[in-house]
Protein backbone atom coordinates (compact mmCIF):
# COMPACT_ATOMS: atom_id res chain seq x y z
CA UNK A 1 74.13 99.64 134.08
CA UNK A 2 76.09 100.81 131.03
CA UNK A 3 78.77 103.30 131.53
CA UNK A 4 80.32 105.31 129.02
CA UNK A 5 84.40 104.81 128.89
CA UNK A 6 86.66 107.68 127.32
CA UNK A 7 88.54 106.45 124.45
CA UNK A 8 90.00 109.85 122.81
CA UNK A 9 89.92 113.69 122.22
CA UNK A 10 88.69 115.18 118.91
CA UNK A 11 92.35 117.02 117.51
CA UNK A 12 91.11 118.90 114.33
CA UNK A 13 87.84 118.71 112.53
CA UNK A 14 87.46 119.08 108.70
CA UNK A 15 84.89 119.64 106.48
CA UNK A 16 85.44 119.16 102.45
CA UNK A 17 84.93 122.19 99.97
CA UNK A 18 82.13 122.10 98.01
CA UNK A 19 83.90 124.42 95.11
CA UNK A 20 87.49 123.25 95.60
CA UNK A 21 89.44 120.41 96.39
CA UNK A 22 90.36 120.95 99.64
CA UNK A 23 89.64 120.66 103.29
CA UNK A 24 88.58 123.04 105.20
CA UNK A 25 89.72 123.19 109.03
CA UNK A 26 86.49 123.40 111.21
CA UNK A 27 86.73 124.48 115.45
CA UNK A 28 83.32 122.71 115.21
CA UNK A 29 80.60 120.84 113.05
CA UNK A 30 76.81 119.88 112.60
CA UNK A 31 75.98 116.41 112.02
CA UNK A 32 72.38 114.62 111.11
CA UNK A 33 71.81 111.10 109.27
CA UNK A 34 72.44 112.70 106.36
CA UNK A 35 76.61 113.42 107.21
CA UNK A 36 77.85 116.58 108.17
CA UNK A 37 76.10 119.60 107.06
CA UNK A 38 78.19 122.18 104.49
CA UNK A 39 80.59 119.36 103.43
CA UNK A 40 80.17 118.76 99.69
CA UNK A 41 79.48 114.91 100.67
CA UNK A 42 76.35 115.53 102.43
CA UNK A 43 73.50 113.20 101.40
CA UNK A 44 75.50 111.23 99.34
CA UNK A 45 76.20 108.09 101.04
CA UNK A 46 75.45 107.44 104.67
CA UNK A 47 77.66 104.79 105.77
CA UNK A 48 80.65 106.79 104.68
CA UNK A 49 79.28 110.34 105.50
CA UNK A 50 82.12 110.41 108.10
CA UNK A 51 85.96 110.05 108.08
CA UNK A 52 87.98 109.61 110.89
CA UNK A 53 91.74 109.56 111.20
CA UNK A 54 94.26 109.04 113.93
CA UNK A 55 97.26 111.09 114.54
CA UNK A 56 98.67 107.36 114.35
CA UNK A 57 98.65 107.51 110.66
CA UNK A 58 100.27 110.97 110.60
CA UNK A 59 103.12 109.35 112.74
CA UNK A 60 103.55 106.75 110.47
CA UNK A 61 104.61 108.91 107.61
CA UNK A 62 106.70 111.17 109.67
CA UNK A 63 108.78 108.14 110.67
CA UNK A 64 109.52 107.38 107.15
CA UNK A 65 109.95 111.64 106.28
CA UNK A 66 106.72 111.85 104.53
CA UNK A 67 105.00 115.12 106.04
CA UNK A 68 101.55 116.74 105.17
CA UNK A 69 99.46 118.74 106.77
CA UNK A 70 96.53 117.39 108.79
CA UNK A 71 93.43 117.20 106.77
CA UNK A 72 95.27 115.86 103.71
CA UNK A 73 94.36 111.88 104.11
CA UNK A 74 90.80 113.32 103.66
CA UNK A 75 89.21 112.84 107.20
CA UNK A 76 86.75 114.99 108.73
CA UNK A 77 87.91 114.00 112.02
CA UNK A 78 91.70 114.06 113.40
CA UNK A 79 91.73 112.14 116.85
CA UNK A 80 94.46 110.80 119.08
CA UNK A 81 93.33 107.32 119.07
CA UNK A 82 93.56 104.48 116.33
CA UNK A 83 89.83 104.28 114.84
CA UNK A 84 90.82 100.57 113.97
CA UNK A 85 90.44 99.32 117.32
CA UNK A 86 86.68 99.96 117.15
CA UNK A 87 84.66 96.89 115.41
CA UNK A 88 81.95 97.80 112.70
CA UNK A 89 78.66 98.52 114.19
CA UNK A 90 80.47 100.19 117.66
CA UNK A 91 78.82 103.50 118.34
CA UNK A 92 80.95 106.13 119.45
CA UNK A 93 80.00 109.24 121.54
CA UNK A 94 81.26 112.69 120.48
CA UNK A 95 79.66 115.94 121.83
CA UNK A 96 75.92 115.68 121.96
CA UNK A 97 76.23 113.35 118.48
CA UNK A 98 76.17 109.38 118.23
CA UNK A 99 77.91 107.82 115.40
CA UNK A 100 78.41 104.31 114.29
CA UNK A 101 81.33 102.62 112.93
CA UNK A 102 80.38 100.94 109.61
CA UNK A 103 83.41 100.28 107.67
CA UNK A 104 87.29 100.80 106.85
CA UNK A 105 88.30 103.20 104.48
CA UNK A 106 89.71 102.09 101.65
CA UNK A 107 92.98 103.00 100.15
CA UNK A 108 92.78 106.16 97.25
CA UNK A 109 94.82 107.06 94.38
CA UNK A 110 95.39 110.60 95.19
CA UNK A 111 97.36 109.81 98.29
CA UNK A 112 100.00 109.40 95.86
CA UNK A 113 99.89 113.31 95.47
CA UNK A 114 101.18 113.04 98.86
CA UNK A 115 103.99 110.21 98.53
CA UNK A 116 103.85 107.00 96.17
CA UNK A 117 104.35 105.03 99.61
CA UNK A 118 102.09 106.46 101.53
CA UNK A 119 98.88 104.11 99.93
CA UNK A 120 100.92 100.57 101.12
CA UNK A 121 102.08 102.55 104.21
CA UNK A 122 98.53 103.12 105.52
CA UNK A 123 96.57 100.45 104.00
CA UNK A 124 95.36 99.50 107.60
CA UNK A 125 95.76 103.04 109.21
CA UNK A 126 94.48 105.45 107.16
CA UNK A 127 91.14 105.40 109.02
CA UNK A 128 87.32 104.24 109.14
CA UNK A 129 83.75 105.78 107.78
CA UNK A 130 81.24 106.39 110.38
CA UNK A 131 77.26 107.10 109.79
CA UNK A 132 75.61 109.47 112.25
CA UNK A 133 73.11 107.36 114.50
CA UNK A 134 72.19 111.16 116.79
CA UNK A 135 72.30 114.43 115.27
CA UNK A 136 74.47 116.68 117.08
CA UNK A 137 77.32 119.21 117.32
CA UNK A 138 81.17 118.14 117.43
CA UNK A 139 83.90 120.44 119.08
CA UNK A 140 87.88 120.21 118.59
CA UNK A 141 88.25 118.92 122.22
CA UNK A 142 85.49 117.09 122.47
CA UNK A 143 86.03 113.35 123.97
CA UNK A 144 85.15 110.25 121.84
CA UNK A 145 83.96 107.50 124.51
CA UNK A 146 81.75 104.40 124.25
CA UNK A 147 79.45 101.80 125.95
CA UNK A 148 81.24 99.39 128.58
């Protein structure tokens, strides 16, 4: 019998503006197969409707004195585990919603807006796209687990 296994807590949720370039801190959000409804990337590409970060990556910068706030490496979801450790194709359990991992993010030009290291820094930490595989609801607090 499968079992699900905890992996992590949701930290902050984000969702993106769809007049402004900025992220806007979320104490919950709506998912579907479409991404997450209200962000301004809804319906636009479904194997990268979803962004998640790790509080790893925040660490990372801190350690060399590069500071932002949370939300500005563009993720929709902050947790307290590394996403990386999850293959493509792993779905992941948060709330009542089902995602899928489908692919690393790739590195951006405007996170040199933040720091010109910070694109080399977190080539392989910035974080990974998920598609939604369940509609559902996410909380801050929520726990992320998967399939044994």
């Amino acid at each position: 019998m499968n079992q699900k296994r905890k992996i992590g807590e949701i930290k902050k949720l984000f969702i993106s503006s769809k007049t402004e370039q900025t992220r806007i801190s979320q104490n919950s959000i709506s998912v579907d197969v479409n991404g997450i409804i209200n962000d301004k990337f809804y319906h636009k590409n479904k194997d990268r409707a979803i962004l998640l970060t790790s509080l790893h990556a925040y660490e990372l910068m801190a350690e060399k004195d590069i500071t932002c706030v949370y939300g500005s490496l563009g993720e929709n979801i902050l947790t307290d585990f590394n996403p990386y450790s999850l293959d493509e194709g792993t779905n992941i359990y948060i709330g009542d919603a089902i995602l899928e991992i489908t692919i690393e993010c790739t590195i951006c030009s405007f996170l040199t807006k933040i720091n010109n290291k910070v694109p080399k820094l977190l080539k392989k930490d910035r974080g990974v796209f998920a598609k939604v595989i369940q509609n559902g609801t996410i909380n801050i607090g929520d726990d992320i687990t998967i399939l044994n």
